[in-house]
Protein backbone atom coordinates (compact mmCIF):
# COMPACT_ATOMS: atom_id res chain seq x y z
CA UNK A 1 40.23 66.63 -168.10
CA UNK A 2 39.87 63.10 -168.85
CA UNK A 3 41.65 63.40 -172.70
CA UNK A 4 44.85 65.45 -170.83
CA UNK A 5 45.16 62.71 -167.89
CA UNK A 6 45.07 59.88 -170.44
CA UNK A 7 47.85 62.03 -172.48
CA UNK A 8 49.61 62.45 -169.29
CA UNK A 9 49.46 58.69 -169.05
CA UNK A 10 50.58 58.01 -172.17
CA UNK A 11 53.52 60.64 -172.02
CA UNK A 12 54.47 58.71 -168.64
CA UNK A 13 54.51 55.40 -170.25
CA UNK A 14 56.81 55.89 -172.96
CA UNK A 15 59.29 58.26 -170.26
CA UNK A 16 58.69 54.71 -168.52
CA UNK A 17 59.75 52.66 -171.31
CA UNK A 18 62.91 54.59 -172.27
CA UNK A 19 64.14 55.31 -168.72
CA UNK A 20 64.26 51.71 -167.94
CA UNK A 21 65.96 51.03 -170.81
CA UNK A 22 68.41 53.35 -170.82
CA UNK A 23 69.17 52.13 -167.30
CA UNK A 24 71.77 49.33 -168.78
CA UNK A 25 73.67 51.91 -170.64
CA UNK A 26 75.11 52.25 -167.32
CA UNK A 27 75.88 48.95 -167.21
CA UNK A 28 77.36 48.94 -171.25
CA UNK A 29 79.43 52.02 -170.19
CA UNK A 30 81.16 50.63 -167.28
CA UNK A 31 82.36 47.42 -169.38
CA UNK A 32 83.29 49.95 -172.03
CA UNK A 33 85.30 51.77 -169.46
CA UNK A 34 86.49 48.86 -168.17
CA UNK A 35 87.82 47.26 -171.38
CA UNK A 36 89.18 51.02 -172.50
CA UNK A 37 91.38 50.87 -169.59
CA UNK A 38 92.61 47.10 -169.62
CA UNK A 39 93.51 47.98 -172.95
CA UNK A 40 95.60 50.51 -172.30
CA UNK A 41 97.18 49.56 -169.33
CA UNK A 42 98.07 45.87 -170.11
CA UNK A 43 98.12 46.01 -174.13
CA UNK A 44 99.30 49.10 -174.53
CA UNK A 45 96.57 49.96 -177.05
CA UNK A 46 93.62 52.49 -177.14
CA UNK A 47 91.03 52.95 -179.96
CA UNK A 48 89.16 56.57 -180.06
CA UNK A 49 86.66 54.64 -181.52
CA UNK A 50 85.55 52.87 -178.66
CA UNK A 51 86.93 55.96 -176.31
CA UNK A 52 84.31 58.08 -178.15
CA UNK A 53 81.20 55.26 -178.12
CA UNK A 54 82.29 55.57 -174.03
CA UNK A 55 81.02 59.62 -174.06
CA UNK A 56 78.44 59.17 -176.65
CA UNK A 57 76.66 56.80 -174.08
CA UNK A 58 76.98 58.78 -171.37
CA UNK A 59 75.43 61.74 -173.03
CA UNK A 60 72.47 59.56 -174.15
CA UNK A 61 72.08 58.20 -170.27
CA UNK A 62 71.31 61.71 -168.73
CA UNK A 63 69.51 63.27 -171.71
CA UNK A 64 67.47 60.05 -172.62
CA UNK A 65 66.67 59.64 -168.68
CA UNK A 66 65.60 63.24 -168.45
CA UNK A 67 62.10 63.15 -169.00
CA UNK A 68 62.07 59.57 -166.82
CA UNK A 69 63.47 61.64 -163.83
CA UNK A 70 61.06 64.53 -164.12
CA UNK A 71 58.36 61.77 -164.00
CA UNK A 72 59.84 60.02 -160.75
CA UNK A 73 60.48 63.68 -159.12
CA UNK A 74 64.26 63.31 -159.56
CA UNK A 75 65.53 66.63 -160.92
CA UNK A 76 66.62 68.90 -157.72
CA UNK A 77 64.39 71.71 -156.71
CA UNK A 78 65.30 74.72 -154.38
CA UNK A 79 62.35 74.89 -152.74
CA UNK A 80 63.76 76.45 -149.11
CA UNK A 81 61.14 78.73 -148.95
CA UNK A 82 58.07 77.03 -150.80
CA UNK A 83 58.48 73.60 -148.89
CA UNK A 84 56.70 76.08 -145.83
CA UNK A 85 53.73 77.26 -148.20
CA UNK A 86 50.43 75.03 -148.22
CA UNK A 87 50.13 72.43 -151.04
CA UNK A 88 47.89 74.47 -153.10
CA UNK A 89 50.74 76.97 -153.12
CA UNK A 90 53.47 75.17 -153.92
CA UNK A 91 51.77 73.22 -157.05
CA UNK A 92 50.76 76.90 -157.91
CA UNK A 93 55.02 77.33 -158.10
CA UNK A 94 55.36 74.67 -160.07
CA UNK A 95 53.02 75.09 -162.76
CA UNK A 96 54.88 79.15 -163.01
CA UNK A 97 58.64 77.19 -163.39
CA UNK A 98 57.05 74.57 -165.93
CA UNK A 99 55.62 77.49 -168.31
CA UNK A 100 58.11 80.15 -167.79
CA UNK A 101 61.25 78.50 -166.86
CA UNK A 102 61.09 74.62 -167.89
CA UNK A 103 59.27 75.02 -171.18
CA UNK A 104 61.15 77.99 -172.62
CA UNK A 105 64.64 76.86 -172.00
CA UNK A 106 63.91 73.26 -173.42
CA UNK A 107 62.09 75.14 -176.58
CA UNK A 108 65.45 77.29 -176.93
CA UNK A 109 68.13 74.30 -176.62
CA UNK A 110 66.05 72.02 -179.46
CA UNK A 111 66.13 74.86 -181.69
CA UNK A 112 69.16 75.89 -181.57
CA UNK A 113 70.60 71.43 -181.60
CA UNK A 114 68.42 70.64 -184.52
CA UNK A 115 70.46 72.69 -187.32
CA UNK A 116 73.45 71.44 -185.69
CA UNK A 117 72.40 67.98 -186.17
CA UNK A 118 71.00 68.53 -189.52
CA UNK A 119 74.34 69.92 -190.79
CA UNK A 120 76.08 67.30 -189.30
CA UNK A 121 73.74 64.84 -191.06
CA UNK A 122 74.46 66.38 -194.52
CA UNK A 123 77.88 66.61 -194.30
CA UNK A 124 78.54 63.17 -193.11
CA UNK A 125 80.54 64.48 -189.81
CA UNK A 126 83.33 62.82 -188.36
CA UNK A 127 85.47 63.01 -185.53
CA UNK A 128 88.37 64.59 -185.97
CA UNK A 129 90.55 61.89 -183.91
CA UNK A 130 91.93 59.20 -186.14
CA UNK A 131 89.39 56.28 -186.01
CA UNK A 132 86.81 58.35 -184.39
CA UNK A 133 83.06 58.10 -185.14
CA UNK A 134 80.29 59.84 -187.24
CA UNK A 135 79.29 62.90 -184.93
CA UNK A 136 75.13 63.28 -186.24
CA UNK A 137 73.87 60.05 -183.93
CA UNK A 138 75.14 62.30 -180.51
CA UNK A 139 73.93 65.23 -181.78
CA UNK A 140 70.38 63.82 -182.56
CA UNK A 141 70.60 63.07 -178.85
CA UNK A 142 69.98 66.58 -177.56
CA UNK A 143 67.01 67.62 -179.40
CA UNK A 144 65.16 63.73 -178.34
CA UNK A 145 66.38 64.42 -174.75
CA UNK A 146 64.73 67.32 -174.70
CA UNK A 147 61.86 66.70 -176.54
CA UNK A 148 61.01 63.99 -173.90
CA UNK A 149 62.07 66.24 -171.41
CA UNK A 150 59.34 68.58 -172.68
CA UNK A 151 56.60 65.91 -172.60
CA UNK A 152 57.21 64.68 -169.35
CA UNK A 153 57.12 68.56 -168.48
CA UNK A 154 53.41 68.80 -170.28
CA UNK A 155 52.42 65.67 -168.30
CA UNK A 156 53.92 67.00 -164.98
CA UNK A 157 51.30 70.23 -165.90
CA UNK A 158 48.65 68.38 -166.62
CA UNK A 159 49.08 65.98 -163.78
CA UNK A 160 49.40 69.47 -161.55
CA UNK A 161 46.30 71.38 -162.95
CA UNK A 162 44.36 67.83 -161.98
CA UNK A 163 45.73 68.00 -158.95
CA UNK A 164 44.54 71.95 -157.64
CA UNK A 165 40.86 70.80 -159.41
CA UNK A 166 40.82 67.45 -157.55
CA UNK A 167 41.41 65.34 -160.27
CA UNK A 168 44.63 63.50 -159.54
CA UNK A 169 46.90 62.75 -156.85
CA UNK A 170 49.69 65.00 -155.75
CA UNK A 171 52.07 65.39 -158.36
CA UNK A 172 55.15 66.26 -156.30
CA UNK A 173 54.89 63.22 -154.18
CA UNK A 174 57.96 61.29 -154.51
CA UNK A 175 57.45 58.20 -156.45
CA UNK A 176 58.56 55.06 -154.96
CA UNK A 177 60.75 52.98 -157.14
CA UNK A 178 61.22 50.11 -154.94
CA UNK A 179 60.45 46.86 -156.17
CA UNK A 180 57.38 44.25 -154.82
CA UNK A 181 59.99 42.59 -153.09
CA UNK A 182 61.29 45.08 -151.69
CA UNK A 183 57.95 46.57 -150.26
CA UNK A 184 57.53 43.12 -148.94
CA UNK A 185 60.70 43.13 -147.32
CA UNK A 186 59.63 46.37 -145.78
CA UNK A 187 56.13 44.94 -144.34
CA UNK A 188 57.88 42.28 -142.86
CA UNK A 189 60.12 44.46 -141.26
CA UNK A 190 57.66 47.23 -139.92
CA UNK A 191 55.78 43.86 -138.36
CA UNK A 192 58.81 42.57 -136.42
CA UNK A 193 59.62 45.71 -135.34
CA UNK A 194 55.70 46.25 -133.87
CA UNK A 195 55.61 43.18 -132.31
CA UNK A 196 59.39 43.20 -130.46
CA UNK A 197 57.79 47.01 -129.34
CA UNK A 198 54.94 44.95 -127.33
CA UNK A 199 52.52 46.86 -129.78
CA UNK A 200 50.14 44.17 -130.25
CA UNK A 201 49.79 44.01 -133.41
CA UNK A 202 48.18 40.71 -134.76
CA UNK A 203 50.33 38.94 -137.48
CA UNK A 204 48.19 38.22 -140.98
């Protein structure tokens, strides 16, 4: 159990690396978007170049973030009816949608992307708009996205069969991504609060 958890660890890591990363596409895309419509409006000029680096971004945040969000609990579960079951149960649940639902349909979509990339990539694809761009980099997209979606889901397994043999904390605990400061600013808070309540409780 020790070799899967330090897999798991490693799988986290680089979801880690690339989600924060690809957090300032967000940022690139906006002054893309920005400068796309300036353009237009006040210059009376548009390039599909740049129009088409504006998409291609966007469809590398979401499926380079995938895996990340598995990882941090992100991706929206309808759990109406499990939320009621014991833990146990409900980690049960999720190890069933990881192998028959999760898995499978990731498995299907890279197989069915990679030829499309591959003849993209051999036939030197390009946009059809006038001064569009080579189409292979945002098709190579879909089958990484997924791949990393797929290893956060093995690390979301393993971190879930550790968890029903008592190796590991729960795995469906949201993860907190607030920052030091921000749990500090919290603390402070939750003091004040105690101490304007009459509670008593001794400042540190």
């Amino acid at each position: 159990m020790r070799a899967l958890l330090a897999l798991s660890r490693a799988i986290d890591a680089v979801n880690t690396a690339i989600g924060r990363s690809v957090i300032w596409i967000t940022l690139i895309v906006a002054l893309i978007s920005s400068a796309n419509a300036i353009s237009r409006k006040f210059l009376h000029s548009s390039s599909n170049a740049w129009l088409e680096l504006q998409w291609y971004l966007f469809g590398a945040l979401f499926l380079l973030a995938s895996g990340y969000t598995l990882l941090k609990n992100g991706h929206v579960r309808v759990d109406i009816l499990s939320q009621k079951l014991p833990r146990r149960w409900q980690i049960a649940i999720e190890i069933f949608g990881v192998l028959f639902f999760l898995m499978p349909a990731c498995w299907l979509i890279m197989w069915l992307a990679w030829p499309m990339f591959w003849e993209s990539w051999v036939s030197g694809e390009v946009s059809s708009n006038s001064g569009g761009l080579i189409r292979w980099p945002v098709k190579l997209l879909i089958p990484i996205g997924f791949a990393l979606l797929i290893a956060a889901g093995i690390s979301h397994l393993i971190k879930c069969i550790g968890f029903l043999t008592g190796h590991c904390a729960d795995p469906l605990q949201p993860v907190s991504t607030k920052t030091d400061e921000q749990k500090l600013a919290d603390e402070l808070a939750r003091r004040l609060q105690a101490e304007q309540a009459g509670t008593g409780e001794p400042r540190r």
